[in-house]
Protein backbone atom coordinates (compact mmCIF):
# COMPACT_ATOMS: atom_id res chain seq x y z
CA UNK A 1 96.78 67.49 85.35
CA UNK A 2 93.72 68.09 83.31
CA UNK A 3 94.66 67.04 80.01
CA UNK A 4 96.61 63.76 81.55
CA UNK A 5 92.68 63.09 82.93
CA UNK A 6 91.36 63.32 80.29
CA UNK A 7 94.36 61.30 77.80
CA UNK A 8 93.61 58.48 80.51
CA UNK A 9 89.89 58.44 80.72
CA UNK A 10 90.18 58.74 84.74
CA UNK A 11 87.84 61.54 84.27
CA UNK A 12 85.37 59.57 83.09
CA UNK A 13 85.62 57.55 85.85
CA UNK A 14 85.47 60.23 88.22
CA UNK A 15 82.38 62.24 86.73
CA UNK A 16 80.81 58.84 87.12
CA UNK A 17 80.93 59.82 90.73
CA UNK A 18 80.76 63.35 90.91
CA UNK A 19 79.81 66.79 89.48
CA UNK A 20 82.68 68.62 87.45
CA UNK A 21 82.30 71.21 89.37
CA UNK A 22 83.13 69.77 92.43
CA UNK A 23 86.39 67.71 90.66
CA UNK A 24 87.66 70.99 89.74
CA UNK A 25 87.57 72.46 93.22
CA UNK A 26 89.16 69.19 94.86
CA UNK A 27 91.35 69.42 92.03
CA UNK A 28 92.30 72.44 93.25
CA UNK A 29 92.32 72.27 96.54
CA UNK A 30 94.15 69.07 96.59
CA UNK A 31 97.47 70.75 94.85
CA UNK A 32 97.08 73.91 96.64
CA UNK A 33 97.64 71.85 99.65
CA UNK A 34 100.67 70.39 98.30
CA UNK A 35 101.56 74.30 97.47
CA UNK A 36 100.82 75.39 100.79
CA UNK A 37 103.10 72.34 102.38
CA UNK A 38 106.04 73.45 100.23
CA UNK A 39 105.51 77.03 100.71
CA UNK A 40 105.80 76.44 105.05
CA UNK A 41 108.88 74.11 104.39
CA UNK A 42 110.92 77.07 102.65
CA UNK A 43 109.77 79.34 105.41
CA UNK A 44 110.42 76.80 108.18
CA UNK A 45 114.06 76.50 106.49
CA UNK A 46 114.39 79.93 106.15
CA UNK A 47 113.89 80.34 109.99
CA UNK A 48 116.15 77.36 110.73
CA UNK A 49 118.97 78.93 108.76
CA UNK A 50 118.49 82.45 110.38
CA UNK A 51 118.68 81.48 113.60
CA UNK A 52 121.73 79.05 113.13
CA UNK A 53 123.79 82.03 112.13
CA UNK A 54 123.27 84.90 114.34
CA UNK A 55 125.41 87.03 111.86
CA UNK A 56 122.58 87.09 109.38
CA UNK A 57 120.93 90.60 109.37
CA UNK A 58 117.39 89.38 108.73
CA UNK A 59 114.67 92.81 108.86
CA UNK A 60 111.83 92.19 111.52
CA UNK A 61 108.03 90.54 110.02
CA UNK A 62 105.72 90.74 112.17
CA UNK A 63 103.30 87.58 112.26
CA UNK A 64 100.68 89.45 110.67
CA UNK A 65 102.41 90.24 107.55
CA UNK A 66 103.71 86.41 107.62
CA UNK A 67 99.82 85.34 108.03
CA UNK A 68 98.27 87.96 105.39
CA UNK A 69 101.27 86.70 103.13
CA UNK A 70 100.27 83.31 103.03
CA UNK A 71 96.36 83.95 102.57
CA UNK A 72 97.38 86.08 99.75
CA UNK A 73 99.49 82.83 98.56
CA UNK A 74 96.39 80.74 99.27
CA UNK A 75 94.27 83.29 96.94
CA UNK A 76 96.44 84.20 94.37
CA UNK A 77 96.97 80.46 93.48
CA UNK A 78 93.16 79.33 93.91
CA UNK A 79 92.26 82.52 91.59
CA UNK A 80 94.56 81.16 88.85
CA UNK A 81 94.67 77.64 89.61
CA UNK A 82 90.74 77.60 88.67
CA UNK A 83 90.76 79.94 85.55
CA UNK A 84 94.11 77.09 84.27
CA UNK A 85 91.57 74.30 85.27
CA UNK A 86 88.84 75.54 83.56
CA UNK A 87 90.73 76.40 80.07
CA UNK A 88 92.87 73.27 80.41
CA UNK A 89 90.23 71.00 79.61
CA UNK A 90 89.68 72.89 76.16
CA UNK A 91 93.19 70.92 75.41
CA UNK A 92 93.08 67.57 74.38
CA UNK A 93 96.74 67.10 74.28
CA UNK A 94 99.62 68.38 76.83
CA UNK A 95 101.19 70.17 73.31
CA UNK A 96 98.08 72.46 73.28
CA UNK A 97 98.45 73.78 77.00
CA UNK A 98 100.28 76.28 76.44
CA UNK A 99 98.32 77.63 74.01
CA UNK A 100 95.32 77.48 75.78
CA UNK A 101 96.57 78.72 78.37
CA UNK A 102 98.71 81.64 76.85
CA UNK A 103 96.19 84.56 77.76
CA UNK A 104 96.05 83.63 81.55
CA UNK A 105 99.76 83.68 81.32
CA UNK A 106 100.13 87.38 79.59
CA UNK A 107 97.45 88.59 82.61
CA UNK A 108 99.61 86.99 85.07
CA UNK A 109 103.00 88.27 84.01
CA UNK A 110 101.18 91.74 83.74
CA UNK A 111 100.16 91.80 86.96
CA UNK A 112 103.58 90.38 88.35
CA UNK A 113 105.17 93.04 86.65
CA UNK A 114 102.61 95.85 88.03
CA UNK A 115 103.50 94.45 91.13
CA UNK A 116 106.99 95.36 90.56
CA UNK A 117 105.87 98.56 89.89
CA UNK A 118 104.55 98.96 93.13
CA UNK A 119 107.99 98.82 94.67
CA UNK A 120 108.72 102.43 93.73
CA UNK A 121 105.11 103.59 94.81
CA UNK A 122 103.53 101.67 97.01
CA UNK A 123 101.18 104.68 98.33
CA UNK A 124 100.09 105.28 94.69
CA UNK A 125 96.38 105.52 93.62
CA UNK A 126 97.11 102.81 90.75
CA UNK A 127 98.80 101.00 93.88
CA UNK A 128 96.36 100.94 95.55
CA UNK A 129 93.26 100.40 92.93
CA UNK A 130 95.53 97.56 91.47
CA UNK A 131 95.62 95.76 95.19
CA UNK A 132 91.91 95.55 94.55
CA UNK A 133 91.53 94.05 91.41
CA UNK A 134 91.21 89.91 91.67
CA UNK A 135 94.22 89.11 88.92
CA UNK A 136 96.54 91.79 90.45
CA UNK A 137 95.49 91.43 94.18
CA UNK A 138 97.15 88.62 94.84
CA UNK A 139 100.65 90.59 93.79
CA UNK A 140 100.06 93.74 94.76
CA UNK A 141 98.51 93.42 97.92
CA UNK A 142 101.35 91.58 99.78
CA UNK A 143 104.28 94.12 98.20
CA UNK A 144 102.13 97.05 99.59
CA UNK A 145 101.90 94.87 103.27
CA UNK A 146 105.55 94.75 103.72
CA UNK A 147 106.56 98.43 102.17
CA UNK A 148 103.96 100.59 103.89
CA UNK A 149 100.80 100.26 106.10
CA UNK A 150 97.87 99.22 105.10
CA UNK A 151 94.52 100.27 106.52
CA UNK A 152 93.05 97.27 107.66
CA UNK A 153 89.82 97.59 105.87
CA UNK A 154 91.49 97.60 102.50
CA UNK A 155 93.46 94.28 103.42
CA UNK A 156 90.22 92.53 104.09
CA UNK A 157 88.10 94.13 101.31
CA UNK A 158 90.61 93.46 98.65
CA UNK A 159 90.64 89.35 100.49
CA UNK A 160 87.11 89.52 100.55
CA UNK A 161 87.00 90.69 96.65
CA UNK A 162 89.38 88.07 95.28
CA UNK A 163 88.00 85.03 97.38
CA UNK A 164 84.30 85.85 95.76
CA UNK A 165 85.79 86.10 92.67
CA UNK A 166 87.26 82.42 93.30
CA UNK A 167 84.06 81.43 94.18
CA UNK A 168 82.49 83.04 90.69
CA UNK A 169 85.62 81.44 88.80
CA UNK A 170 84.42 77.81 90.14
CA UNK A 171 80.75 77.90 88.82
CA UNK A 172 81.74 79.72 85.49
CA UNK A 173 85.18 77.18 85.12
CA UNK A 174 82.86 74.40 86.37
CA UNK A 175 80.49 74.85 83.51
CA UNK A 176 84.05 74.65 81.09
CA UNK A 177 85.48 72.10 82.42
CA UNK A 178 81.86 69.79 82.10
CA UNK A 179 81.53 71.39 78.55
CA UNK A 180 84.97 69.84 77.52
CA UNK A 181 86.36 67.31 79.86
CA UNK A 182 84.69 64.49 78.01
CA UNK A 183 85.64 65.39 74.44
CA UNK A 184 89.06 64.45 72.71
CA UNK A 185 90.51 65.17 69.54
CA UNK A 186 90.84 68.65 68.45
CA UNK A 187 91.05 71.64 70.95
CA UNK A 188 87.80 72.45 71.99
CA UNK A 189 86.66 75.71 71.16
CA UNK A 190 85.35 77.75 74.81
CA UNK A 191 81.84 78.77 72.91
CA UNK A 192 81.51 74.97 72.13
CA UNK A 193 82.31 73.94 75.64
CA UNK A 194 80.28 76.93 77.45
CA UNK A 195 77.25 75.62 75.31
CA UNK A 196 77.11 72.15 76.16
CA UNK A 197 78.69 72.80 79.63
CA UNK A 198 76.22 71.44 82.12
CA UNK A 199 74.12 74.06 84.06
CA UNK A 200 74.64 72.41 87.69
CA UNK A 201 78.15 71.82 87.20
């Protein structure tokens, strides 16, 4: 969505009006909505479907775990949805977005996968330290909700953590995104776009 911006100049058109900053959050926001919308539409089918056929043997959530498992949802994608926003600028054409955005992708596979982990220990010090960490919160945390409990303070420290982090990710990918949203051509390289990234953005 980034690179089509800024292939069609609407970005221009847009910083006209606002700060970068605050077109990468509504940015954001915007699709995470959409995410959000399609993620209660599976769940709403889901529900619909188990209680058509009372054969299904569906285990018991309670509506916390449902609840925590969608604000994880809601942080996991605004953690990574900003970091993609910010580097996705640095691409001027949608051939260099994978590139660009190849290191994000190895941290999030690596973190799916040590959420995976977390299936066979999901009392585990690493477990546990990994449900902490921003990246891997947003994976770990909701495996360890549904396969053991989870002292309530850790739930909301770890939430607390990773939406501060968001916040940090914003200003910092908000300086990026000013830094390169405006220049085509070549790929932009992030020391070039951190330097002339504007300070309020």
């Amino acid at each position: 969505g980034v690179i089509q911006e800024k292939q069609t100049r609407v970005a221009e058109v847009l910083l006209a009006r606002m700060r970068p900053r605050e077109l990468l959050a509504g940015k954001v926001i915007g699709i995470g909505g959409l995410g959000l919308a399609q993620f209660a539409l599976i769940i709403a089918t889901a529900a619909v479907s188990l209680t058509a056929v009372d054969a299904a043997d569906a285990p018991h959530v309670a509506t916390s775990i449902w609840v925590w498992l969608v604000v994880w949802f809601a942080l996991g994608y605004g953690f990574y949805s900003v970091v993609y926003a910010g580097v996705g600028a640095l691409a001027s054409r949608v051939e260099d977005a994978s590139g660009v955005a190849a290191p994000i992708s190895v941290v999030m596979f690596a973190c799916y996968f040590a959420a995976l982990s977390a299936l066979d220990s999901p009392e585990s010090t690493m477990t546990t330290v990994l449900s902490f960490v921003p990246p891997s919160a947003p994976f770990v945390m909701p495996m360890r909700l549904t396969l053991t409990t989870v002292p309530a303070w850790q739930v909301f420290t770890a939430a607390l953590l990773t939406a501060l982090t968001i916040w940090l990710l914003v200003l910092v990918a908000g300086r990026i995104y000013s830094g390169a949203l405006l220049r085509t051509g070549t790929r932009i390289p992030l020391r070039v776009a951190w330097r002339s990234g504007i300070r309020q953005a």
